[in-house]
PDB file of N, CA and C in Angstrom:
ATOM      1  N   UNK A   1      12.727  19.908 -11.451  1.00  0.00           N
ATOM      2  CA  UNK A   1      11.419  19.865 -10.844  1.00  0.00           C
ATOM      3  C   UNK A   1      11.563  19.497  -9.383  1.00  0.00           C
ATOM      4  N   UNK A   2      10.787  20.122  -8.386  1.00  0.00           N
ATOM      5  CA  UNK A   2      11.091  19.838  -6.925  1.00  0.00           C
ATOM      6  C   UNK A   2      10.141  18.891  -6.382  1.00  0.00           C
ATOM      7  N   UNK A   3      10.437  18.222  -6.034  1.00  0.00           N
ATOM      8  CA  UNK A   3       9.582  16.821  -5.143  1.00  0.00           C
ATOM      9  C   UNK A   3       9.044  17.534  -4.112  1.00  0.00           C
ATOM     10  N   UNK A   4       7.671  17.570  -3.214  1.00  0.00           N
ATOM     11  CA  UNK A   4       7.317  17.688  -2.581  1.00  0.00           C
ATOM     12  C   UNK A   4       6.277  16.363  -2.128  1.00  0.00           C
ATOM     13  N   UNK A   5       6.327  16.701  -0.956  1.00  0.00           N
ATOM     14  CA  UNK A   5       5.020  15.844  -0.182  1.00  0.00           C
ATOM     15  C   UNK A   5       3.774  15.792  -0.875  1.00  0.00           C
ATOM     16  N   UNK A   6       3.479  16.709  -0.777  1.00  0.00           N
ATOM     17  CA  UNK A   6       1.963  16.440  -1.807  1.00  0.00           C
ATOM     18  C   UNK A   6       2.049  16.052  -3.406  1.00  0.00           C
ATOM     19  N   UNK A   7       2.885  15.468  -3.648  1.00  0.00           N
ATOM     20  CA  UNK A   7       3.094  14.630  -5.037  1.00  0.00           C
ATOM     21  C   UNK A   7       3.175  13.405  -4.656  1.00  0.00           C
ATOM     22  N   UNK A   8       3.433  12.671  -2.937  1.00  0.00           N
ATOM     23  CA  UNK A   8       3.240  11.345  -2.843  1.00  0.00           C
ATOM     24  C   UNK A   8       1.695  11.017  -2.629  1.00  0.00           C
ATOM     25  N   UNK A   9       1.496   9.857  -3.723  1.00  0.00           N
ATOM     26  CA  UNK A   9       0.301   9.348  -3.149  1.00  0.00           C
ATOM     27  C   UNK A   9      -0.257   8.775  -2.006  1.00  0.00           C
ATOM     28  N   UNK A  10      -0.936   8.354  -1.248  1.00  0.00           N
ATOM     29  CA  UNK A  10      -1.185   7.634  -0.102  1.00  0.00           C
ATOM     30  C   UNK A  10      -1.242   6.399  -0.242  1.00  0.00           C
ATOM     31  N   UNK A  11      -0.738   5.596   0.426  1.00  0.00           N
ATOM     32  CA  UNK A  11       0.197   4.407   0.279  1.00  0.00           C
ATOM     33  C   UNK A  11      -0.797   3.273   1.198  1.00  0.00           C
ATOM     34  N   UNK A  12      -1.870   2.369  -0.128  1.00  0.00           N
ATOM     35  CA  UNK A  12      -2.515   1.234   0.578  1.00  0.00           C
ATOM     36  C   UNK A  12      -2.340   0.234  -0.574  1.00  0.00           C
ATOM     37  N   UNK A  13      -3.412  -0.904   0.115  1.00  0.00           N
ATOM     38  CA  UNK A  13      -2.887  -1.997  -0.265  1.00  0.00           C
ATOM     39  C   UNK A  13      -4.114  -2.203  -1.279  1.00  0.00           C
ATOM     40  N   UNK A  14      -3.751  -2.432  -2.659  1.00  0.00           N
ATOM     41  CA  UNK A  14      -4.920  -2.993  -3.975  1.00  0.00           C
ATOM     42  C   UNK A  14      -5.806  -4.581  -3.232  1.00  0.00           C
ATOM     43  N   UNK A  15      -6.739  -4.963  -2.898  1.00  0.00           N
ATOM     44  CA  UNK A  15      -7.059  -5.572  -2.539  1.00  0.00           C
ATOM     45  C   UNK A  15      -8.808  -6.098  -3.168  1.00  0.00           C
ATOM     46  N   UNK A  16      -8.546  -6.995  -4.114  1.00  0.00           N
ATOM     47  CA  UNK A  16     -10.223  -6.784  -4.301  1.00  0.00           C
ATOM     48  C   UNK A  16     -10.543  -5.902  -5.419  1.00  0.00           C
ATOM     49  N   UNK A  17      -9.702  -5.075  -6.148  1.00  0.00           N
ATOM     50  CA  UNK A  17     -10.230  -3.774  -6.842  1.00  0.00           C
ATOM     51  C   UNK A  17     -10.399  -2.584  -5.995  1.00  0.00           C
ATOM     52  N   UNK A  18     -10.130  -3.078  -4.395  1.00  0.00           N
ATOM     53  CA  UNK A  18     -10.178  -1.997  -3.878  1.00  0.00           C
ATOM     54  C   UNK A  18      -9.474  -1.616  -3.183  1.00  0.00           C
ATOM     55  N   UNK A  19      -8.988  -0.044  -3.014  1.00  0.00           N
ATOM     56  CA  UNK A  19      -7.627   0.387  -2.105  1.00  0.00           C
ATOM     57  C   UNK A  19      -8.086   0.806  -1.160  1.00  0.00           C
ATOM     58  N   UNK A  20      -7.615  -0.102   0.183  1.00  0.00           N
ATOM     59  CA  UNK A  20      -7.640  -0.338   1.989  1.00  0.00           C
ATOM     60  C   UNK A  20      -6.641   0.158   2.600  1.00  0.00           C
ATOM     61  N   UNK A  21      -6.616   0.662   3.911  1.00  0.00           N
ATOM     62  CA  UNK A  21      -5.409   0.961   4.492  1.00  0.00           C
ATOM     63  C   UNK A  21      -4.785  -0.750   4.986  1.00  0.00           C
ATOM     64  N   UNK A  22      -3.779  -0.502   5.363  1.00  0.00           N
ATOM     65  CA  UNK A  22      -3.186  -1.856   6.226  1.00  0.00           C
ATOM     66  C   UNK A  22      -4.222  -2.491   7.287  1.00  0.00           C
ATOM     67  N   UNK A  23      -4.442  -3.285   7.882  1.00  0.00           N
ATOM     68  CA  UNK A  23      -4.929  -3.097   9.400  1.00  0.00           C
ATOM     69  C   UNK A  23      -3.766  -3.348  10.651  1.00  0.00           C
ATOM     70  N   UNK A  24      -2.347  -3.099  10.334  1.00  0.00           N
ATOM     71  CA  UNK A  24      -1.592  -3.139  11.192  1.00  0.00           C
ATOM     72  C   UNK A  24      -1.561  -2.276  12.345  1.00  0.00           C
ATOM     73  N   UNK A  25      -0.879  -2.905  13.481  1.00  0.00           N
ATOM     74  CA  UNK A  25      -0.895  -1.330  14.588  1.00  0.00           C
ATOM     75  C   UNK A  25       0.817  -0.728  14.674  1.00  0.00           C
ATOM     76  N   UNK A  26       1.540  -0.941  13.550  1.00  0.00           N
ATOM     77  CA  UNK A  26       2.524   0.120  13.500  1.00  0.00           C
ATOM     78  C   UNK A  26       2.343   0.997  12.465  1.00  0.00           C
ATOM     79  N   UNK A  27       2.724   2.258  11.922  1.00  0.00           N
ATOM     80  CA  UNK A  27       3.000   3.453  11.577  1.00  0.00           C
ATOM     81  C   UNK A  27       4.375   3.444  10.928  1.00  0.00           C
ATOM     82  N   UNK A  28       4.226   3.009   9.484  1.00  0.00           N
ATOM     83  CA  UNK A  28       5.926   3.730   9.078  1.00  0.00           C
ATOM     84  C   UNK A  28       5.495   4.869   8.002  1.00  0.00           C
ATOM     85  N   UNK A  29       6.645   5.630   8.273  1.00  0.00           N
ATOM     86  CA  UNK A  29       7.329   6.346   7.865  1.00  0.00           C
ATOM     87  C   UNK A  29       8.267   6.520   6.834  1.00  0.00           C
ATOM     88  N   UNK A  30       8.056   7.219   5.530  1.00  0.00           N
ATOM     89  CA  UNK A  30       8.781   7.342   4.571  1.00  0.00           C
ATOM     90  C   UNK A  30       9.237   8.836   4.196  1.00  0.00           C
ATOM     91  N   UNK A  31      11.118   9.164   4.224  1.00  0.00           N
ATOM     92  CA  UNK A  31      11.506  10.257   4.417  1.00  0.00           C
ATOM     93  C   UNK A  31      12.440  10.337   3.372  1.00  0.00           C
ATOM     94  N   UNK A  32      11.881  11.651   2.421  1.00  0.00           N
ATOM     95  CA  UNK A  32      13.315  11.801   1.512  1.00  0.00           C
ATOM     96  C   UNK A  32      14.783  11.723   2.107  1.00  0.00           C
ATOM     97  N   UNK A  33      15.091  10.650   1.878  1.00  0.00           N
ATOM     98  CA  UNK A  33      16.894  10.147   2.053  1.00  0.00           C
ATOM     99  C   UNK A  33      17.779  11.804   1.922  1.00  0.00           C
ATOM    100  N   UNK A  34      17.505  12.500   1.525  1.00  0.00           N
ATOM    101  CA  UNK A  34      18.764  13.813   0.549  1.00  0.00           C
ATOM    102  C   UNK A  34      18.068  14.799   1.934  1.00  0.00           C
ATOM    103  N   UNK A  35      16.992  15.310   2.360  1.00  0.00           N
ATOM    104  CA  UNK A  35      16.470  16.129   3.158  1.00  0.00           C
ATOM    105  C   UNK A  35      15.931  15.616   4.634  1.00  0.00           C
ATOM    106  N   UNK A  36      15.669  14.385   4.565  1.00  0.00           N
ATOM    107  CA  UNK A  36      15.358  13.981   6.052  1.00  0.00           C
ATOM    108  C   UNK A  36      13.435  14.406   5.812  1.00  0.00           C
ATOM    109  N   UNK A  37      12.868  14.759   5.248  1.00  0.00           N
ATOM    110  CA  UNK A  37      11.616  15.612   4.946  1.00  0.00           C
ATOM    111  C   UNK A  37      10.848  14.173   4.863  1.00  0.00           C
ATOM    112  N   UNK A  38       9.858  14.227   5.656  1.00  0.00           N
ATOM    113  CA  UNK A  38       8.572  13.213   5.878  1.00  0.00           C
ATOM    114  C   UNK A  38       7.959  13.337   4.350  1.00  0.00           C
ATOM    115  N   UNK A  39       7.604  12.295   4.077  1.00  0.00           N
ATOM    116  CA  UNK A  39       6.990  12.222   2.803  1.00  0.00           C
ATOM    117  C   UNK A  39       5.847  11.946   2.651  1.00  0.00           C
ATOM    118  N   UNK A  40       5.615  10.506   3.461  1.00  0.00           N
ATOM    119  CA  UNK A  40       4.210  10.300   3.850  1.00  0.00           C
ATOM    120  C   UNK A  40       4.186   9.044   4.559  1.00  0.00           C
ATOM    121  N   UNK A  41       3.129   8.623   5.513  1.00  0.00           N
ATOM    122  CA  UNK A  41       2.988   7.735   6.496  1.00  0.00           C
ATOM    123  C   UNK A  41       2.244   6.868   6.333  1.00  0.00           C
ATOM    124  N   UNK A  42       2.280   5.455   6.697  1.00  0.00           N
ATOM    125  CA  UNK A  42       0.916   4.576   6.393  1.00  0.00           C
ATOM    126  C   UNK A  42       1.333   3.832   7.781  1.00  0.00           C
ATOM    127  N   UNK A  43      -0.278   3.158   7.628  1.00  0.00           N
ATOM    128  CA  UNK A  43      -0.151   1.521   8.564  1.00  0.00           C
ATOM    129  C   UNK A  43       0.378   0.471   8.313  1.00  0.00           C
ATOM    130  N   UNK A  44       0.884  -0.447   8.616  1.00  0.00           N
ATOM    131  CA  UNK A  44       1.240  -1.539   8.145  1.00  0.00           C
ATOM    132  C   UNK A  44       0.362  -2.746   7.782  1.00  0.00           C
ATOM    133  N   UNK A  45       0.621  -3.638   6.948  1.00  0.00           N
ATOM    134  CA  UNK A  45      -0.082  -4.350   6.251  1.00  0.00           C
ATOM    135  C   UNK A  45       0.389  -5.946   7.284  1.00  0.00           C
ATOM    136  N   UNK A  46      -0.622  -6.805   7.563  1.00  0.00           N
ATOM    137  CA  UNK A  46      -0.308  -7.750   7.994  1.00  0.00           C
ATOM    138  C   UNK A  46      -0.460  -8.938   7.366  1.00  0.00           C
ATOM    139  N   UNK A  47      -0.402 -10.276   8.547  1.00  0.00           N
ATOM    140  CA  UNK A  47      -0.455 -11.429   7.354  1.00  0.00           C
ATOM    141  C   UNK A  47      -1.776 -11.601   7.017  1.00  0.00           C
ATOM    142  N   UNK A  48      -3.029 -10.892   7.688  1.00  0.00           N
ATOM    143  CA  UNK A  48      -4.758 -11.454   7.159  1.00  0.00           C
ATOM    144  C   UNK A  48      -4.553 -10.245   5.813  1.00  0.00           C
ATOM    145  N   UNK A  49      -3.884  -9.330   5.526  1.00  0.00           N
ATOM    146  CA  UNK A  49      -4.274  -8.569   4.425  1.00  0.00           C
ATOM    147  C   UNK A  49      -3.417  -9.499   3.174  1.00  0.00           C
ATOM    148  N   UNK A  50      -2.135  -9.922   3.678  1.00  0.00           N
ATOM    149  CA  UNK A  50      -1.729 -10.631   2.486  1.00  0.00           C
ATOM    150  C   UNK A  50      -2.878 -11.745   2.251  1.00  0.00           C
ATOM    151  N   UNK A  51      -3.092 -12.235   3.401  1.00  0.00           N
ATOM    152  CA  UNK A  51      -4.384 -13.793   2.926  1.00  0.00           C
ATOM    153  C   UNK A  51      -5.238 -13.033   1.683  1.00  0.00           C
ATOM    154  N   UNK A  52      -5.651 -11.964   2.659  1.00  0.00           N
ATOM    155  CA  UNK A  52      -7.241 -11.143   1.308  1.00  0.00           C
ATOM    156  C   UNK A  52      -6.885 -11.168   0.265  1.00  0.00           C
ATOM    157  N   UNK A  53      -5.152 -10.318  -0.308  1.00  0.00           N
ATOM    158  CA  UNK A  53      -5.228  -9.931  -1.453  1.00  0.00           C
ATOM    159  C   UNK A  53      -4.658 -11.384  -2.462  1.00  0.00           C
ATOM    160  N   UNK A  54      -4.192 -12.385  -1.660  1.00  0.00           N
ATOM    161  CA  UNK A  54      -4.263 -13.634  -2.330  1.00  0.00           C
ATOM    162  C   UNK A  54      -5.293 -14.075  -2.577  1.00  0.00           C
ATOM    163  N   UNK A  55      -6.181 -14.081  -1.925  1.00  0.00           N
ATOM    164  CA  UNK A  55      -7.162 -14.878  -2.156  1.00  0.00           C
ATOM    165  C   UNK A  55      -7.674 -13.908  -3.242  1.00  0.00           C
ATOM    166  N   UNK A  56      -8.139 -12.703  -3.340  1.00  0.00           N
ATOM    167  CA  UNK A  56      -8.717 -11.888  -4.191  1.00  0.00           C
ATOM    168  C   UNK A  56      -8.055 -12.152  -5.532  1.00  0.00           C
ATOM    169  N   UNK A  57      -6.670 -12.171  -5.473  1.00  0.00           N
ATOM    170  CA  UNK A  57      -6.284 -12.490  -6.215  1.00  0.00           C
ATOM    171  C   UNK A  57      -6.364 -14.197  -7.407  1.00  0.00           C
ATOM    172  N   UNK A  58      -6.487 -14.994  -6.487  1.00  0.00           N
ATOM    173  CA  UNK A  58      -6.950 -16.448  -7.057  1.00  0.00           C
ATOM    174  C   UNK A  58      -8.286 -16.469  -7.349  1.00  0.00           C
ATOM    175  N   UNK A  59      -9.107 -15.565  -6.646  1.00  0.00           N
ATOM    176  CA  UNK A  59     -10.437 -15.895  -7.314  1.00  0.00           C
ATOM    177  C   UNK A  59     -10.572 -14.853  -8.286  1.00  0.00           C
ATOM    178  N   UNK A  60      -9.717 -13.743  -8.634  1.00  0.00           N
ATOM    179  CA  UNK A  60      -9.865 -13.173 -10.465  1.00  0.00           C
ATOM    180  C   UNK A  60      -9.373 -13.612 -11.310  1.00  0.00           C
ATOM    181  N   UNK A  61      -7.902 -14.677 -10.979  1.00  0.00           N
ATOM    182  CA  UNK A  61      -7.480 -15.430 -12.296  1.00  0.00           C
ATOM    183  C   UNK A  61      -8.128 -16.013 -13.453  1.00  0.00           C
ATOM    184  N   UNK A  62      -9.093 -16.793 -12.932  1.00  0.00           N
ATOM    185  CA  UNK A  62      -9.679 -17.582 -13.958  1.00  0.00           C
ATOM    186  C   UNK A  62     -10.447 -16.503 -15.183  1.00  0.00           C
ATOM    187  N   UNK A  63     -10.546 -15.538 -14.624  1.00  0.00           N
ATOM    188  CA  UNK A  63     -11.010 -14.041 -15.933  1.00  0.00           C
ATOM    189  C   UNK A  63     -10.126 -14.064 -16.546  1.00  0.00           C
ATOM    190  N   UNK A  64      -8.645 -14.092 -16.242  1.00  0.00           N
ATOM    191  CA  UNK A  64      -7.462 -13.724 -17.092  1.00  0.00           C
ATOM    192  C   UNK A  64      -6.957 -14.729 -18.238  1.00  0.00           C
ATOM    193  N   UNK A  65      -7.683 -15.736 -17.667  1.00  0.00           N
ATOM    194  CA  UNK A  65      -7.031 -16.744 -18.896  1.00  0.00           C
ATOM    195  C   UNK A  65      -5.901 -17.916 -17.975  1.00  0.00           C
ATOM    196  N   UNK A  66      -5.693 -18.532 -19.216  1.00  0.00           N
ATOM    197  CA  UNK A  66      -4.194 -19.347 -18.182  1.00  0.00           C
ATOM    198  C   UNK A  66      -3.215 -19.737 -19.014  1.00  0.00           C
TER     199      UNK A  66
END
């Protein structure tokens, strides 16, 4: 089966129940290693998105049980 680009999904961050881009201001790049072939690109995620998805995260625990 051949890998192509349009079989990668777009690459954000679960946050909340909800999928956000990064709010970083760099751009990486992810390239099949075997072809050099762009795969797909995102923003980068910084340290206020890790805060969100922690915090999002501590305030759904208590649903889960302990």
């Amino acid at each position: 089966m051949a890998f192509t680009a349009t079989a990668v999904p777009t690459v954000a961050n679960l946050i909340g129940g909800q999928w956000v881009d990064g709010s970083g201001t760099d751009t990486l790049t992810v390239l099949n290693p075997g072809t050099g072939e762009e795969l797909t690109s995102f923003v980068s995620s910084t340290v206020e998105d890790v805060d969100r998805a922690v915090a999002a995260a501590r305030s759904a625990q208590p649903a889960w049980g302990s």
